[in-house]
C-alpha atoms as a PDB file:
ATOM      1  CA  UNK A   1      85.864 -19.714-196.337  1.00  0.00           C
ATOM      2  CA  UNK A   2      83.573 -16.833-197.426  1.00  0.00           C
ATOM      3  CA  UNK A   3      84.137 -15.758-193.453  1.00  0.00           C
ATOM      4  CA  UNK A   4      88.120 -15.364-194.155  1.00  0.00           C
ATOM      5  CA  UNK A   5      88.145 -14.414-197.813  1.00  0.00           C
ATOM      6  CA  UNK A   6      84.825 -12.964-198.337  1.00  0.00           C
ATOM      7  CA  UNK A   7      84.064 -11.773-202.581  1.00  0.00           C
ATOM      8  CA  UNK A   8      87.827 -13.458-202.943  1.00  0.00           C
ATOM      9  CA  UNK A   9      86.887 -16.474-204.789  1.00  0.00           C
ATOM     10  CA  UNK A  10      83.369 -17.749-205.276  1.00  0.00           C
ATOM     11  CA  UNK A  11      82.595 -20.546-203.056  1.00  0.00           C
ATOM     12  CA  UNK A  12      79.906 -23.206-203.011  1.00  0.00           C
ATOM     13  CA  UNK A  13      78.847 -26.158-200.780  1.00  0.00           C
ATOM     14  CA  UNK A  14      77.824 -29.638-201.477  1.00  0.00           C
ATOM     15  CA  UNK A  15      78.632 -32.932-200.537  1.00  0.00           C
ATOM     16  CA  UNK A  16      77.928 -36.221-201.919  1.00  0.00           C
ATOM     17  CA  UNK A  17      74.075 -36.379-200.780  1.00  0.00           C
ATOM     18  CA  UNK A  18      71.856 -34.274-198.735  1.00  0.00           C
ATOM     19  CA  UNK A  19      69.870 -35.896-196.667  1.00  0.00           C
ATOM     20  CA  UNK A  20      70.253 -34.059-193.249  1.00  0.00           C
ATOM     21  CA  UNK A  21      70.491 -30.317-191.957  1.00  0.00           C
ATOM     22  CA  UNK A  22      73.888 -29.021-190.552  1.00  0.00           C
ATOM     23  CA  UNK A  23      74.890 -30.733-187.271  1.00  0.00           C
ATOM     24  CA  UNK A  24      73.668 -28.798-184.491  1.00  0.00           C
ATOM     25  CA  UNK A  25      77.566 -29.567-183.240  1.00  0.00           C
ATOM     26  CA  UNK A  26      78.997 -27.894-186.271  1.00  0.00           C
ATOM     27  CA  UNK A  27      76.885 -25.432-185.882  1.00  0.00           C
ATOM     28  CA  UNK A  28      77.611 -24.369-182.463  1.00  0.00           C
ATOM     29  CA  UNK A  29      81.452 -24.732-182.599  1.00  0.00           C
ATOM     30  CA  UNK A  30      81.542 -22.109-185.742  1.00  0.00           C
ATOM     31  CA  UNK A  31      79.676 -19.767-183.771  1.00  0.00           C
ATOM     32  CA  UNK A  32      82.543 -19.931-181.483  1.00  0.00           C
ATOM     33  CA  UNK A  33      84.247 -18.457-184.096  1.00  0.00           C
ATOM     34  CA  UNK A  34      81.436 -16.032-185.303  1.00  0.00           C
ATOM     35  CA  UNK A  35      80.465 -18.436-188.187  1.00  0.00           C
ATOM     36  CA  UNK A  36      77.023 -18.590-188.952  1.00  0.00           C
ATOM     37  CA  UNK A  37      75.639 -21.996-189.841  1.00  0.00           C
ATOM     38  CA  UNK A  38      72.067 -22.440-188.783  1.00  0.00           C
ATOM     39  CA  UNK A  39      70.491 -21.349-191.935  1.00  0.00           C
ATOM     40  CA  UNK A  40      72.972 -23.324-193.878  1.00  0.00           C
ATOM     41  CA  UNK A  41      71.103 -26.366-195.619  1.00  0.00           C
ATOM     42  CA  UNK A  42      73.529 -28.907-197.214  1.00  0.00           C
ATOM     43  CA  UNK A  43      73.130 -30.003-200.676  1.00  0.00           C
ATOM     44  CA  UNK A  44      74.499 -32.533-202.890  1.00  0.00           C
ATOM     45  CA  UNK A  45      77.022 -32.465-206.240  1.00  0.00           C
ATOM     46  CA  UNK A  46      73.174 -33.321-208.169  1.00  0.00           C
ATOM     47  CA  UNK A  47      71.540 -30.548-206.743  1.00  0.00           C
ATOM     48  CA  UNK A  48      74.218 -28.242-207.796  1.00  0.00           C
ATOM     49  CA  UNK A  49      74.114 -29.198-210.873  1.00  0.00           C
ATOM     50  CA  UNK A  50      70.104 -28.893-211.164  1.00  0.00           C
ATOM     51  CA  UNK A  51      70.297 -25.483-209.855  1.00  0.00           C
ATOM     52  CA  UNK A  52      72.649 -24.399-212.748  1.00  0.00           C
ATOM     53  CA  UNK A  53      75.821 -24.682-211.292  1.00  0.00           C
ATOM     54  CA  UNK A  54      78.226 -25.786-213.510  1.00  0.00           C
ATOM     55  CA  UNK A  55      80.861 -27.558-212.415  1.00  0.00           C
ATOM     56  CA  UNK A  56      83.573 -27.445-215.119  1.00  0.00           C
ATOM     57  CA  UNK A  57      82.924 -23.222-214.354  1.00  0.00           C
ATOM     58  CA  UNK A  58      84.763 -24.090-210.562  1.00  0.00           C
ATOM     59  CA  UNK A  59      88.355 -23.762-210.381  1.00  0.00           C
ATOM     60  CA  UNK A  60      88.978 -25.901-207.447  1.00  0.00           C
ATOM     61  CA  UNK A  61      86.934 -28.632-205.506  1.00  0.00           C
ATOM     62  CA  UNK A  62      88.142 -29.367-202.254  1.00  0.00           C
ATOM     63  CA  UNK A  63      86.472 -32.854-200.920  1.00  0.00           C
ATOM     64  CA  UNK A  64      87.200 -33.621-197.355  1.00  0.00           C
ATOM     65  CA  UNK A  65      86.022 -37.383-197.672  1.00  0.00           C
ATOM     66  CA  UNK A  66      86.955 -40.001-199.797  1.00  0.00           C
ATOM     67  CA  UNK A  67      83.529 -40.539-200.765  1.00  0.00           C
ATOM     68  CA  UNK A  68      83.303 -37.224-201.905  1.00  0.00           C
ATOM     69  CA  UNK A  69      86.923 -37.071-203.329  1.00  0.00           C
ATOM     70  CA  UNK A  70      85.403 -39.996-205.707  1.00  0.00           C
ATOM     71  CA  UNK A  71      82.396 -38.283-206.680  1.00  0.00           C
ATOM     72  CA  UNK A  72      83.868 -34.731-207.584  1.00  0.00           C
ATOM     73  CA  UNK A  73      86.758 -37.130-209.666  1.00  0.00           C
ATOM     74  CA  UNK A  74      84.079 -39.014-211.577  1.00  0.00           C
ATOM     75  CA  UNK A  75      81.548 -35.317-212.189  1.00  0.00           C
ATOM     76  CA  UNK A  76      84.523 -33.661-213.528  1.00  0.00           C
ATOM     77  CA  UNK A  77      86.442 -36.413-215.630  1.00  0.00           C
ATOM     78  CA  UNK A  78      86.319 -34.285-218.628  1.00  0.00           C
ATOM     79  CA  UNK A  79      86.666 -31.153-217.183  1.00  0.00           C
ATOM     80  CA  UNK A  80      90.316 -29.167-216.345  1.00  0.00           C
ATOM     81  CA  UNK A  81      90.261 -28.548-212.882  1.00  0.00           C
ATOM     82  CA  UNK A  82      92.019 -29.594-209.691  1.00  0.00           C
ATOM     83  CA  UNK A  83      90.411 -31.504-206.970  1.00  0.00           C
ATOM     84  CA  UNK A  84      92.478 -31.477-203.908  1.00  0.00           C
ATOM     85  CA  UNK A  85      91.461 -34.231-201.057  1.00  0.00           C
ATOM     86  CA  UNK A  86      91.947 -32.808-197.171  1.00  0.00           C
ATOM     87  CA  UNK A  87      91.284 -35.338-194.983  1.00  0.00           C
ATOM     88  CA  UNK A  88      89.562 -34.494-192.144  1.00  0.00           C
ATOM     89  CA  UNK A  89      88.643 -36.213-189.236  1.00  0.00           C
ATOM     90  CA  UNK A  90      84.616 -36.635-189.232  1.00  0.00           C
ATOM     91  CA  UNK A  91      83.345 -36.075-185.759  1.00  0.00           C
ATOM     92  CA  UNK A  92      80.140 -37.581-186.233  1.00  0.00           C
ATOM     93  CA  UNK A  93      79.866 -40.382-183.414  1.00  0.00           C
ATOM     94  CA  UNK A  94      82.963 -39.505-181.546  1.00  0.00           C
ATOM     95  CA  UNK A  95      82.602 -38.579-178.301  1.00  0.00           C
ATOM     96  CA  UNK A  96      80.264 -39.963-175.208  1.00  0.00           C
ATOM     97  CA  UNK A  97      79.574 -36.255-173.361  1.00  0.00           C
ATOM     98  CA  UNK A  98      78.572 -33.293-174.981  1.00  0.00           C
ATOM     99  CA  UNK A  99      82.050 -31.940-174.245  1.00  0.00           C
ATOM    100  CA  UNK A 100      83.299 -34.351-175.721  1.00  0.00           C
ATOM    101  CA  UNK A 101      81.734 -34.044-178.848  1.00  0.00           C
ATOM    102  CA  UNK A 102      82.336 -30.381-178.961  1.00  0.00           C
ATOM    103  CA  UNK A 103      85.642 -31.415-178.399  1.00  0.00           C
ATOM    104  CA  UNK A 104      85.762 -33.759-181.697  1.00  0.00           C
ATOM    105  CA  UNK A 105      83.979 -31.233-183.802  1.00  0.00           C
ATOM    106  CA  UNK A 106      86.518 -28.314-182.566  1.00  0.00           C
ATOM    107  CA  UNK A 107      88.907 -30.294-183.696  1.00  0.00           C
ATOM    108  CA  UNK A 108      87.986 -30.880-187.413  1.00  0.00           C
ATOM    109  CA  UNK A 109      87.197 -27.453-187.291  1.00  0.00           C
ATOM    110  CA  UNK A 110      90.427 -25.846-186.816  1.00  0.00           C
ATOM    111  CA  UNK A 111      92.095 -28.938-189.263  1.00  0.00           C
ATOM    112  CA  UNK A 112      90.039 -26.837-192.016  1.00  0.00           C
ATOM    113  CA  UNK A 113      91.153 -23.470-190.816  1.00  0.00           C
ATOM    114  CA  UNK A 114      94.319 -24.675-190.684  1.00  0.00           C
ATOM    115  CA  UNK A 115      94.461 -26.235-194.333  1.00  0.00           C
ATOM    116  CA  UNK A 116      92.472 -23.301-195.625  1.00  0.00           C
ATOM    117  CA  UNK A 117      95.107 -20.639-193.834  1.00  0.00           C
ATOM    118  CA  UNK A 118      98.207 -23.136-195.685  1.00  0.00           C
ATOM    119  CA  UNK A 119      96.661 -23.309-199.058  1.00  0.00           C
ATOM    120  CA  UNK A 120      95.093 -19.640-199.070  1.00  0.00           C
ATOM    121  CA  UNK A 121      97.224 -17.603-196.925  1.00  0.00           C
ATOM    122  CA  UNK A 122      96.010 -15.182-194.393  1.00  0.00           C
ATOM    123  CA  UNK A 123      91.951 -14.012-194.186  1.00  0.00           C
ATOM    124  CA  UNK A 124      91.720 -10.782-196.720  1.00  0.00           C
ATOM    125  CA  UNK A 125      90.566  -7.793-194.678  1.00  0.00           C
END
């Protein structure tokens, strides 16, 4: 997102827990694309929240699980904004080669490109 769009829209990461570093397949498969994700820690909705983000202050949450579709619906329950669900396939355990894999992670990859590029339009220059 920050990639296509760069100061466009303030974007933040989190997920429903954090309790492992970025995929070493997601990280190599955005470097394919110049994406740099190996200093990228994940963190969860209660982290954000700790470190003084403020949810109802988002305009948008995109969750590309159902488990995290849940969690962003019950955080912001009295808050006004829109929480759109993308499902994506997960690529963890898909796959018996390494190509393979790279293969299953390419693929959710470009499905977020893809939905970003429909509901954002083109990258800003």
């Amino acid at each position: 997102m920050k990639q296509m769009y760069g100061q466009r829209a303030y974007v933040q990461s989190a997920g429903v827990r954090n309790d492992m570093e970025i995929d070493g397949f997601s990280v190599a498969v955005c470097q394919e694309l110049g994406i740099e994700l190996s200093r990228h820690r994940s963190r969860s909705f209660d982290e954000m929240q700790d470190w003084g983000d403020d949810l109802s202050q988002f305009d948008l949450i995109i969750a590309l699980s159902p488990a995290s579709q849940r969690m962003a619906l019950e955080l912001t329950r009295f808050h006004h904004l829109d929480i759109e669900y993308w499902p994506i396939l997960d690529p963890t355990g898909l796959g018996e080669t390494r190509d393979a894999k790279l293969a299953a992670y390419r693929q959710a990859r470009d499905q977020i490109r893809t939905r970003m590029l429909d509901r954002f339009g083109p990258p800003t220059a």
